[in-house]
C-alpha atoms as a PDB file:
ATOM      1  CA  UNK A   1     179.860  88.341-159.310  1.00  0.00           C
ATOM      2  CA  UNK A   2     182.885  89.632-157.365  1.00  0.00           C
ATOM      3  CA  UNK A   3     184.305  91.223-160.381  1.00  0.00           C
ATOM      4  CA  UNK A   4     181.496  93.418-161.018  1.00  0.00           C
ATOM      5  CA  UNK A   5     181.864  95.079-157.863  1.00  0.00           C
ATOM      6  CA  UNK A   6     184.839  97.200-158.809  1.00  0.00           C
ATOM      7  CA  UNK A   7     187.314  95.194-156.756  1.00  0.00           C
ATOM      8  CA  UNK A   8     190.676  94.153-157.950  1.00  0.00           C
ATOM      9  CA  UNK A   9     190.282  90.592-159.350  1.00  0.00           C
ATOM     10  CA  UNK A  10     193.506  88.681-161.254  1.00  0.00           C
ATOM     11  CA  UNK A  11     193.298  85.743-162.833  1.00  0.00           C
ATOM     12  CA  UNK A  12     195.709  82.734-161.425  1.00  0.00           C
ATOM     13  CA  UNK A  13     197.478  82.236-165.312  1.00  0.00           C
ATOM     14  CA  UNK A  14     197.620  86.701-165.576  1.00  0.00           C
ATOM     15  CA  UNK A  15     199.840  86.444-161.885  1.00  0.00           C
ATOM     16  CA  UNK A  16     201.838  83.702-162.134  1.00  0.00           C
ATOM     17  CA  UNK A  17     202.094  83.955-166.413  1.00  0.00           C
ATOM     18  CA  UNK A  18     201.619  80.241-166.744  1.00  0.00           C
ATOM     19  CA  UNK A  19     198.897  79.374-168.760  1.00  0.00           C
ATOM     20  CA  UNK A  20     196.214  76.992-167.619  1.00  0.00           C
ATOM     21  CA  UNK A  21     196.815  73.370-168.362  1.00  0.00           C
ATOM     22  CA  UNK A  22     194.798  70.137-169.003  1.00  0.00           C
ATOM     23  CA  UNK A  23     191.480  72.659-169.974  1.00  0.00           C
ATOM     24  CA  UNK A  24     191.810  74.558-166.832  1.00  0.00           C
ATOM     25  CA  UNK A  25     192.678  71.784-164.428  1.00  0.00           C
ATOM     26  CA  UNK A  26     195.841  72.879-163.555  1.00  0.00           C
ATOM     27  CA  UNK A  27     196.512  76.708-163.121  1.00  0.00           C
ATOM     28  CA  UNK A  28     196.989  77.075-159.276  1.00  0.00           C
ATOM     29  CA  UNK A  29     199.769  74.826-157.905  1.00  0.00           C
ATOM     30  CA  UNK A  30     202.189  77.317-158.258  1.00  0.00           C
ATOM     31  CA  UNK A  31     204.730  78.746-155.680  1.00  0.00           C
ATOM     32  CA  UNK A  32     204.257  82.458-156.873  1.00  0.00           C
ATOM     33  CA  UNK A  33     200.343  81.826-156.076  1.00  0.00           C
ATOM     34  CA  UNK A  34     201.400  80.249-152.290  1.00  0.00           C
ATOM     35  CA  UNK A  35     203.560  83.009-151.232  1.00  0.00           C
ATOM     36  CA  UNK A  36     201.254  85.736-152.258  1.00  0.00           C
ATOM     37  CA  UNK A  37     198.394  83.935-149.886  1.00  0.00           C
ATOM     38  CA  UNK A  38     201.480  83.553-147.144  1.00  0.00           C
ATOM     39  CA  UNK A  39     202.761  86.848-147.211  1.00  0.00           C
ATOM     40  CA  UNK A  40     199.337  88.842-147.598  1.00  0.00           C
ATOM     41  CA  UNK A  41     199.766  90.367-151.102  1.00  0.00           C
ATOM     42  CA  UNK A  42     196.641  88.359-152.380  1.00  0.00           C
ATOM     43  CA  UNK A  43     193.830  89.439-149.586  1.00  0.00           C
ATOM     44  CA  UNK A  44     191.315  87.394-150.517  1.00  0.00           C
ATOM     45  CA  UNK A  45     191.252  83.249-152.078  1.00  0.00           C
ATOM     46  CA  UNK A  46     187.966  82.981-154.024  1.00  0.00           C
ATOM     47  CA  UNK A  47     187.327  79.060-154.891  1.00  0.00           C
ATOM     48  CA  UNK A  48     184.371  76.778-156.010  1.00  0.00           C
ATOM     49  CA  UNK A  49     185.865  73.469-156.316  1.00  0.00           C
ATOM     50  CA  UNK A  50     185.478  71.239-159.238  1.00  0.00           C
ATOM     51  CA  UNK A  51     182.697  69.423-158.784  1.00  0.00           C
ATOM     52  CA  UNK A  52     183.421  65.878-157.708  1.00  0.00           C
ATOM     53  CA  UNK A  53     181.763  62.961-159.308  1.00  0.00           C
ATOM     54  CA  UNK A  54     185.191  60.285-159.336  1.00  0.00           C
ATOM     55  CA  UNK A  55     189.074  60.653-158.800  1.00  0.00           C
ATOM     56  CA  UNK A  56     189.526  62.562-162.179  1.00  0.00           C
ATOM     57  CA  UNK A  57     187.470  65.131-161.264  1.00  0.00           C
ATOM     58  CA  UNK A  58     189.030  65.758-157.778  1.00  0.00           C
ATOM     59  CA  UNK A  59     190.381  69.451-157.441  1.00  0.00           C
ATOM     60  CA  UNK A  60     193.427  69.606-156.175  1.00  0.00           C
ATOM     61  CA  UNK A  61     194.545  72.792-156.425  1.00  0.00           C
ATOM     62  CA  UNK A  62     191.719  74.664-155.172  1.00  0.00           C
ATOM     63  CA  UNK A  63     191.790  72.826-152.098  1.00  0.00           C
ATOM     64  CA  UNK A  64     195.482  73.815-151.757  1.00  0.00           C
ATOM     65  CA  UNK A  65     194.491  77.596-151.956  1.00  0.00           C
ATOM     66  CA  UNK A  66     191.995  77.017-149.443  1.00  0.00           C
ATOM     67  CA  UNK A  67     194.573  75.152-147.014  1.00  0.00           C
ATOM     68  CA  UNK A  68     196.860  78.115-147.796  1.00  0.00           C
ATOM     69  CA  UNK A  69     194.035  80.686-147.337  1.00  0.00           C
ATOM     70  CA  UNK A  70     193.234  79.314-143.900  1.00  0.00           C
ATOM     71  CA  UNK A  71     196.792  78.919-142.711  1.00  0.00           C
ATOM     72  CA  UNK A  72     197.307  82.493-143.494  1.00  0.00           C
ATOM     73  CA  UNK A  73     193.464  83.526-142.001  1.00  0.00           C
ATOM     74  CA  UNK A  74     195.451  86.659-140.033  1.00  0.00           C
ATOM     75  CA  UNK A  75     196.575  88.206-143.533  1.00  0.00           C
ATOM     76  CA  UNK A  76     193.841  86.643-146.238  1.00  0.00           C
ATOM     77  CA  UNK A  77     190.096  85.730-146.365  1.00  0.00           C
ATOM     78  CA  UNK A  78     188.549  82.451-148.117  1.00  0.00           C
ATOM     79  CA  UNK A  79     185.591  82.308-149.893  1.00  0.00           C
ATOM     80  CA  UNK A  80     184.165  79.548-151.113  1.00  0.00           C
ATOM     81  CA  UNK A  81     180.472  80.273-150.312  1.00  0.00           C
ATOM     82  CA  UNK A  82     178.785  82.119-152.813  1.00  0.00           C
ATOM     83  CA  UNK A  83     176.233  83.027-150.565  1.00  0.00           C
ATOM     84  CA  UNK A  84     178.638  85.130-148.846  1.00  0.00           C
ATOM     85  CA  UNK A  85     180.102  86.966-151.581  1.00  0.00           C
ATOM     86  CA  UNK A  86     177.508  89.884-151.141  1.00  0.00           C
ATOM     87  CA  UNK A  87     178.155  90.565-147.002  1.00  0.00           C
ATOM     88  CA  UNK A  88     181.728  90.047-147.822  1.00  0.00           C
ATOM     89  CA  UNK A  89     181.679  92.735-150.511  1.00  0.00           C
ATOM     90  CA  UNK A  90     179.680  95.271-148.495  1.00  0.00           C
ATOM     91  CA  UNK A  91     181.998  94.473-145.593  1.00  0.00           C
ATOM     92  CA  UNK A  92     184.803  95.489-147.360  1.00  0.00           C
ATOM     93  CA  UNK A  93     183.730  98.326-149.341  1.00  0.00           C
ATOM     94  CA  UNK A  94     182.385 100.316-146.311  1.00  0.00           C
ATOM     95  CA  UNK A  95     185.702  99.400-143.882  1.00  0.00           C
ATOM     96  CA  UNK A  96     188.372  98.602-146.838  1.00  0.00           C
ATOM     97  CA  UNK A  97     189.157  95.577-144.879  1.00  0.00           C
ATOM     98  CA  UNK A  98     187.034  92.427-143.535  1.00  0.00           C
ATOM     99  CA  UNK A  99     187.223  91.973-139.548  1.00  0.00           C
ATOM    100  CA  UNK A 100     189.266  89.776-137.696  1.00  0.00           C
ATOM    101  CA  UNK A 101     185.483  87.828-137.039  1.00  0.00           C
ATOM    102  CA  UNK A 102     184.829  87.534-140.613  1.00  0.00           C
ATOM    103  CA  UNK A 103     188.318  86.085-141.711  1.00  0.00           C
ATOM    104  CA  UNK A 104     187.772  83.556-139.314  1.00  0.00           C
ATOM    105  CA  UNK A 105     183.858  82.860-139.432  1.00  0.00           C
ATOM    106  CA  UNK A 106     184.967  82.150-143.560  1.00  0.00           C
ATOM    107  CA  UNK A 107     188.176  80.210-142.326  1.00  0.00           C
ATOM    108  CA  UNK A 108     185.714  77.944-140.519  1.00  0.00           C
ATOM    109  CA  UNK A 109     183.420  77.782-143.313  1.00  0.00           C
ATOM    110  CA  UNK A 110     186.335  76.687-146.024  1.00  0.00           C
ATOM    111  CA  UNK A 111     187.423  74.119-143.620  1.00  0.00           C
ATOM    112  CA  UNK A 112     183.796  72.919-143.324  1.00  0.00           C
ATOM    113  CA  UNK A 113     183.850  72.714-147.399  1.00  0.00           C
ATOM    114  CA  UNK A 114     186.910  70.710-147.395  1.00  0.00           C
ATOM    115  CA  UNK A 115     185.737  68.183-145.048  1.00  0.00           C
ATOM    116  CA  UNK A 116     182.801  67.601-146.941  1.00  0.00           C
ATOM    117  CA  UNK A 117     184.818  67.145-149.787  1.00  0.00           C
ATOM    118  CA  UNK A 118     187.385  64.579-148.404  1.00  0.00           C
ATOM    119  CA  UNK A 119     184.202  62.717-147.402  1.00  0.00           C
ATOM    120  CA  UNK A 120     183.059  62.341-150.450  1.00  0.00           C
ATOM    121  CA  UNK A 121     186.354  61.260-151.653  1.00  0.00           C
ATOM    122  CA  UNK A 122     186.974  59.150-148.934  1.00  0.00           C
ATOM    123  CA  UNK A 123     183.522  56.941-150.143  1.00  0.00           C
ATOM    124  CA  UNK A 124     184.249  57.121-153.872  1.00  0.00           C
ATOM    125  CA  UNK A 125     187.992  55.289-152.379  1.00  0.00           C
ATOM    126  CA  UNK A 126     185.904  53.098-150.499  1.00  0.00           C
ATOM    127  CA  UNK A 127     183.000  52.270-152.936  1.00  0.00           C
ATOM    128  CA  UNK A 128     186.377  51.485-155.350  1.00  0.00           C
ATOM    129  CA  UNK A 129     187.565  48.558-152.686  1.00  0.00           C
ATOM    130  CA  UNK A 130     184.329  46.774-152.588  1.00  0.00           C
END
């Protein structure tokens, strides 16, 4: 959806020029990726993570770019609601920038995602003791 909006959309293995490994599993752990979110040059992290039915499906790597996404909330925006995706785009293409309010108000909402997501790994750990 966001790339049909005419903004500028890259994909992770067209950045960093590593392809994608292990079918797509792997393609964002990459330092070129980190200090792009860090210093500002990518604006705005974009991730649905894999979803998560044991350990081998855990995403790791989009829950980095979140982490990194929030950390640098001053300089780039999270999404990871699709829901939001249309206000966010609107947003932008009438200022050229998201608000302060709306980096954060996503920032909270990606942190909310990861929780919920450690939860759920935290009982497929558990359910794995008993």
């Amino acid at each position: 959806m966001i790339s049909k909006h005419d903004l500028p959309v890259r994909r992770v293995s067209d950045f960093t020029g590593v392809p994608e490994m292990l079918g797509g599993r792997i393609k964002t752990l990459h330092p070129a990726v980190h200090y792009a979110i860090a210093t500002g040059e990518i604006g705005f992290v974009v991730v649905n993570l894999i979803p998560l039915r044991s350990l081998a499906t855990m995403d790791i790597g989009g829950v980095a770019l979140i982490r990194s996404a929030m950390k640098n909330v001053e300089r780039t925006a999270v999404l990871v609601n699709p829901g939001r995706y249309q206000s966010v785009i609107d947003e932008f293409a009438a200022k050229k920038a998201l608000s302060r309010r709306t980096r954060l108000e996503l920032a909270c909402e990606a942190s909310k995602y990861i929780c919920e997501y450690d939860t759920k790994i935290y009982k497929i750990l558990s359910d794995m003791t008993s």
